[in-house]
N, C-alpha and C. Protein backbone atom coordinates (compact mmCIF):
# COMPACT_ATOMS: atom_id res chain seq x y z
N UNK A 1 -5.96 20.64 -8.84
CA UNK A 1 -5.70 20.56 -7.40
C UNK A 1 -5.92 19.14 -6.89
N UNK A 2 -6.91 18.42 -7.11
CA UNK A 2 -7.14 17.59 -6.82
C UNK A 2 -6.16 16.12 -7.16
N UNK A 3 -5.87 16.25 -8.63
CA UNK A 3 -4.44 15.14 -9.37
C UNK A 3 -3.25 15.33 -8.36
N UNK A 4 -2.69 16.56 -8.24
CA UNK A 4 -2.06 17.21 -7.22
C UNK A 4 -1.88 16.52 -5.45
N UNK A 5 -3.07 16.93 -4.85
CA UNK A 5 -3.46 16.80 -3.46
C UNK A 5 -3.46 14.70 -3.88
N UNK A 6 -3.81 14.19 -4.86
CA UNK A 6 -4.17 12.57 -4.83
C UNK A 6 -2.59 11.81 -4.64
N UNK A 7 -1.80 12.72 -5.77
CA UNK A 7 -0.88 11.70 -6.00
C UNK A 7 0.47 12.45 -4.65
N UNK A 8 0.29 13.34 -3.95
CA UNK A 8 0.73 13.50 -2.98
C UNK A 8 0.33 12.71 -1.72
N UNK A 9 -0.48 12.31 -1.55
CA UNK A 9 -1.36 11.34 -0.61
C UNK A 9 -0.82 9.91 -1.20
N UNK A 10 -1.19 9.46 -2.49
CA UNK A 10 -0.46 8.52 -2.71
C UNK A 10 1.23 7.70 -2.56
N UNK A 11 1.62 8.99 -2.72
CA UNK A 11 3.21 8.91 -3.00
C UNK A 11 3.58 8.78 -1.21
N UNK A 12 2.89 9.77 -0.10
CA UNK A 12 3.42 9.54 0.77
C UNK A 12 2.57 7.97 1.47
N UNK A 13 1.86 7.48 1.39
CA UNK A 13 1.52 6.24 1.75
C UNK A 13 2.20 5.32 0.90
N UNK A 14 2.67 5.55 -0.01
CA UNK A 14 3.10 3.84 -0.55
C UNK A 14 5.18 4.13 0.12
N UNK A 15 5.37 5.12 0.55
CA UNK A 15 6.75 5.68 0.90
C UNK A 15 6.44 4.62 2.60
N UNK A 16 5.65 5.21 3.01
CA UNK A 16 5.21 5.12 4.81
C UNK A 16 5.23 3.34 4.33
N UNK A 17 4.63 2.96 3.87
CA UNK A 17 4.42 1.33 3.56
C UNK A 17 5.67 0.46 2.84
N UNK A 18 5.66 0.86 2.51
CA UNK A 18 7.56 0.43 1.95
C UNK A 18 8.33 0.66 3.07
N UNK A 19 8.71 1.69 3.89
CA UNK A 19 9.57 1.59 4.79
C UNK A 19 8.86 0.74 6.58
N UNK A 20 7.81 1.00 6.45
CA UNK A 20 7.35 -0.47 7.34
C UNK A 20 7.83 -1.58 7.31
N UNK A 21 7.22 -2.05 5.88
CA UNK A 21 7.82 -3.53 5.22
C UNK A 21 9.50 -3.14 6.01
N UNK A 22 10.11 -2.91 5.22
CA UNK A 22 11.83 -2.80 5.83
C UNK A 22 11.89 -3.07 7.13
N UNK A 23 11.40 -2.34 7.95
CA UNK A 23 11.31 -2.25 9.44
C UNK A 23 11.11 -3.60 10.24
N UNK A 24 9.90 -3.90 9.78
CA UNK A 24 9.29 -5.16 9.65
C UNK A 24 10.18 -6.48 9.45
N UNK A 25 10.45 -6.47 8.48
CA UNK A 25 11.68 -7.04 8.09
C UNK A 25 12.88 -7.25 8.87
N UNK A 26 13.01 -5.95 8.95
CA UNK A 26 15.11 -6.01 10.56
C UNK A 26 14.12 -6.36 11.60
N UNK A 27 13.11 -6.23 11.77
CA UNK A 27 12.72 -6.66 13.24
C UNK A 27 12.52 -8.07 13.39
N UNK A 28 11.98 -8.71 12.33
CA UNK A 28 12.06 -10.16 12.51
C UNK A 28 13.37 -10.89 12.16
N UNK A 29 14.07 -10.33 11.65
CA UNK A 29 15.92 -10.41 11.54
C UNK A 29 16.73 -10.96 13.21
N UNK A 30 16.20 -9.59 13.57
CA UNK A 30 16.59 -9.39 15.47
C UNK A 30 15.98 -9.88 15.94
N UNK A 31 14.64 -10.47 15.75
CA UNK A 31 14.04 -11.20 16.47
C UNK A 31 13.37 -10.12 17.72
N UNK A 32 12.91 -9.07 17.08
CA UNK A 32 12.18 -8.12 18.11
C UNK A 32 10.93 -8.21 17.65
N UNK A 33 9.95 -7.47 18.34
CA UNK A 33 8.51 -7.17 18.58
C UNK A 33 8.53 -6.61 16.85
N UNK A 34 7.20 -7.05 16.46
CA UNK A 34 7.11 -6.88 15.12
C UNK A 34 5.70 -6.19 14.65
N UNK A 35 5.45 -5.62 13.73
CA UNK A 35 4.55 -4.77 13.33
C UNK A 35 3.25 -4.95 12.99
N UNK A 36 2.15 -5.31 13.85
CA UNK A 36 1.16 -5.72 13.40
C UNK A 36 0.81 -5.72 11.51
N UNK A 37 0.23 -7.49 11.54
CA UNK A 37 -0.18 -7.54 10.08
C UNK A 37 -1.52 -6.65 9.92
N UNK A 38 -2.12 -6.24 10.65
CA UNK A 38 -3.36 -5.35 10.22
C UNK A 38 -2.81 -3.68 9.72
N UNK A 39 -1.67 -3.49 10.25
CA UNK A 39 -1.38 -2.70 10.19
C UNK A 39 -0.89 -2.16 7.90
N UNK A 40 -0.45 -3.08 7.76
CA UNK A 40 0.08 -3.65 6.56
C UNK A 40 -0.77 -3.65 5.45
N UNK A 41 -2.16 -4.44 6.23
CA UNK A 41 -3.59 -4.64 5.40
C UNK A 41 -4.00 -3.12 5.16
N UNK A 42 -4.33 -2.25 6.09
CA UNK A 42 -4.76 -1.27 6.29
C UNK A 42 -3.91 -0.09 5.42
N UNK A 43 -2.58 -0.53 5.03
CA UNK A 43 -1.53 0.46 4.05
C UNK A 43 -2.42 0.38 2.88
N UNK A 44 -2.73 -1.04 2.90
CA UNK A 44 -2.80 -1.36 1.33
C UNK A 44 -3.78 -0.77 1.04
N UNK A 45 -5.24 -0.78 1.76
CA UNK A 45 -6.56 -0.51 1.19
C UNK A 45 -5.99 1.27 1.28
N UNK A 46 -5.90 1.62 2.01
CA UNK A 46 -5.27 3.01 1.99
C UNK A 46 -4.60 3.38 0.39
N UNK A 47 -4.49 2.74 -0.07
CA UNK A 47 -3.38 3.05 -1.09
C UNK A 47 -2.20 3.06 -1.44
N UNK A 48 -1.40 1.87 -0.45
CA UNK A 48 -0.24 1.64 -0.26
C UNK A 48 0.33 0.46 -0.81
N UNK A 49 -0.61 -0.38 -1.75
CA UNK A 49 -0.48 -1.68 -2.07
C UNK A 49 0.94 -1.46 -3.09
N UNK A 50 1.10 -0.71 -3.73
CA UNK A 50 2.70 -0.41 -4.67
C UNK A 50 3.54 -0.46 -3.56
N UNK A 51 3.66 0.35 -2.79
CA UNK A 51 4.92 0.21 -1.53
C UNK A 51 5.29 -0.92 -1.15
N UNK A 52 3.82 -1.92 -0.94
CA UNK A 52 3.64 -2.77 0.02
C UNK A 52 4.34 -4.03 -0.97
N UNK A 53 3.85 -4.23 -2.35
CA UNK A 53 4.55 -5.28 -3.53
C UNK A 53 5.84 -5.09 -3.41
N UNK A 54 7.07 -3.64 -3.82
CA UNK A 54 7.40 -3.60 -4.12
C UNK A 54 8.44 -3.24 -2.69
N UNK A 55 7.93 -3.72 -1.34
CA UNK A 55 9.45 -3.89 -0.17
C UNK A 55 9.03 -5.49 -0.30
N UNK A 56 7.49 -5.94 -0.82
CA UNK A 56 7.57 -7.77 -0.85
C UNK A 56 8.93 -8.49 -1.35
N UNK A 57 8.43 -7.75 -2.27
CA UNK A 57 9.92 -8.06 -3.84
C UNK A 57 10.85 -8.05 -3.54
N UNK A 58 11.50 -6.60 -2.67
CA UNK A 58 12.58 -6.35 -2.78
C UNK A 58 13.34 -6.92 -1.46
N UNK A 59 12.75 -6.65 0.05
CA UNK A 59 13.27 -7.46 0.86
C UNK A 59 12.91 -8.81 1.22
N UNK A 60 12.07 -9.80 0.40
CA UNK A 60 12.03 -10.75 0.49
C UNK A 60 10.94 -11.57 1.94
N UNK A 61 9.97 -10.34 2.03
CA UNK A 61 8.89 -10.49 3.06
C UNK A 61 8.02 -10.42 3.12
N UNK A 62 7.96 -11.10 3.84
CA UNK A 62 6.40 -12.04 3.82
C UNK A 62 5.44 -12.26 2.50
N UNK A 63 6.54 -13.21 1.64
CA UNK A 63 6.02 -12.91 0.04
C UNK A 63 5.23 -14.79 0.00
N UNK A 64 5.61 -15.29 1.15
CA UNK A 64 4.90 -16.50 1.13
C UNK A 64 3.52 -16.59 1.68
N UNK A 65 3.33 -15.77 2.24
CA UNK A 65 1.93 -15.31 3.19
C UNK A 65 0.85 -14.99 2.07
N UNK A 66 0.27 -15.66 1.38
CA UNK A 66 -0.97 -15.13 0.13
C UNK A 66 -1.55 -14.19 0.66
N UNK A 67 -2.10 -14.29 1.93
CA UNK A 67 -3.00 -12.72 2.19
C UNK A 67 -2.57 -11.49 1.92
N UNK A 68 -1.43 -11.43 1.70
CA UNK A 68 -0.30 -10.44 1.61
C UNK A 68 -0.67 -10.28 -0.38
N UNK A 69 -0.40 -10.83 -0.48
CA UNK A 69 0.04 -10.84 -2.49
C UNK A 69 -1.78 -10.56 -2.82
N UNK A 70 -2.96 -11.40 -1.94
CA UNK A 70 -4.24 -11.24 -2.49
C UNK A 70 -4.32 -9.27 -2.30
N UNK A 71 -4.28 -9.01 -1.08
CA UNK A 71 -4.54 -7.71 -0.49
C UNK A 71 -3.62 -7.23 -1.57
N UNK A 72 -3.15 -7.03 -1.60
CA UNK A 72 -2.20 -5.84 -2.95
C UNK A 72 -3.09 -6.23 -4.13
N UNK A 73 -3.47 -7.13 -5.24
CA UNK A 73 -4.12 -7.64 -6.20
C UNK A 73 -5.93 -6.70 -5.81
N UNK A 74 -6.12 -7.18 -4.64
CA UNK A 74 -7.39 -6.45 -4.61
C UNK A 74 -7.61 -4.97 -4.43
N UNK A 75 -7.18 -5.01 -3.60
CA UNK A 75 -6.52 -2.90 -3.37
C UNK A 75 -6.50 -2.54 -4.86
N UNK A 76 -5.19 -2.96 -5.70
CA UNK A 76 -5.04 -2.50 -6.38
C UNK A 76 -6.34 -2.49 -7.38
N UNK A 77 -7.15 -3.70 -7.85
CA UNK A 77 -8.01 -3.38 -8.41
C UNK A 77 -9.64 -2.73 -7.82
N UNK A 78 -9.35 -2.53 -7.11
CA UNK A 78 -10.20 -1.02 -5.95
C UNK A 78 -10.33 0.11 -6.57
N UNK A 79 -8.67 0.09 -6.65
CA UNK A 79 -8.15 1.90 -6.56
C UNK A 79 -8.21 1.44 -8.50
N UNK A 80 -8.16 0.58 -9.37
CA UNK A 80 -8.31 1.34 -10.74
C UNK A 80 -9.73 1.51 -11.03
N UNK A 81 -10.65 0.71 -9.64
CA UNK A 81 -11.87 0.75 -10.65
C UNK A 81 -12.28 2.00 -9.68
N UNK A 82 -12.37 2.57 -8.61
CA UNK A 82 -12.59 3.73 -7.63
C UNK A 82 -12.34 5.39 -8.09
N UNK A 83 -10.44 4.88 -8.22
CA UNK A 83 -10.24 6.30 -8.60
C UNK A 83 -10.66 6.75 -10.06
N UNK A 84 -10.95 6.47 -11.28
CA UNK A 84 -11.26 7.32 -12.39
C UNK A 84 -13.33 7.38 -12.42
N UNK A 85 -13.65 6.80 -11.58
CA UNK A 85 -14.85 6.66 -11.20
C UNK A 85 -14.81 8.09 -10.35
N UNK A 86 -14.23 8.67 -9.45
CA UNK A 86 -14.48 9.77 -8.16
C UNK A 86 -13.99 10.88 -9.47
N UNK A 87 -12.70 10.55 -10.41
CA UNK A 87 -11.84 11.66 -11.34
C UNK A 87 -13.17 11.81 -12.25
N UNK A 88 -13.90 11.07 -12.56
CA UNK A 88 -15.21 11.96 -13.59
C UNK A 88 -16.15 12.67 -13.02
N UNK A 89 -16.39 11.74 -11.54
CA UNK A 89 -17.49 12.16 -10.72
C UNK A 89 -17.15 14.68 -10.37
N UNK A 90 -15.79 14.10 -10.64
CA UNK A 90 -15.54 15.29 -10.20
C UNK A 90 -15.39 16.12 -11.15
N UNK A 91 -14.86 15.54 -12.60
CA UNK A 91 -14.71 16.54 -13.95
C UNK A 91 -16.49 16.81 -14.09
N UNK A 92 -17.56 16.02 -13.87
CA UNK A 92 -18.21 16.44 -14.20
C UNK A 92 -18.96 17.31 -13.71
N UNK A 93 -18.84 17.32 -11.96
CA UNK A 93 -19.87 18.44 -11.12
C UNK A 93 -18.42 19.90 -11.50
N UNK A 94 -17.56 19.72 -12.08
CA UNK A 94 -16.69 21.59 -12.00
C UNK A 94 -17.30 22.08 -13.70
């Protein structure tokens, strides 16, 4: 239940964060009101840092901004050293 309930939580945050980025993106295109960067930061530690690399990559944003490329690098090594740390914590209390 839990692998289940994780990578459903996962899958829909790095979806929600990828299509930001995009958004993000046509809005500074048009030159409209644009999406707070905390907002972005906050995907990533969430678990959105894959979404968040991979609209970097693909639409070509805000891939010059390092805080951007560090925050994904750190997130990501968060969530490998976090999640199999909580996945034993939990194989071992069932």
């Amino acid at each position: 239940m839990f692998i289940w309930t994780l990578t459903i939580y996962l899958a829909a945050v790095n979806i929600a964060a990828y299509f930001l980025m995009r958004a993000d993106k046509q809005r500074a295109q048009n030159k409209e009101w644009r999406i707070e960067e905390s907002v972005f930061f906050t995907l990533c530690f969430l678990g959105g840092f894959i979404g968040i690399h991979l609209a970097m990559e693909h639409f070509r944003h805000k891939t010059k901004h390092w805080q951007f490329r560090a925050a994904v690098i750190i997130s990501a090594v968060i969530f490998l050293i976090i999640l199999p740390i909580i996945f034993f914590m939990r194989m071992k209390t069932s």
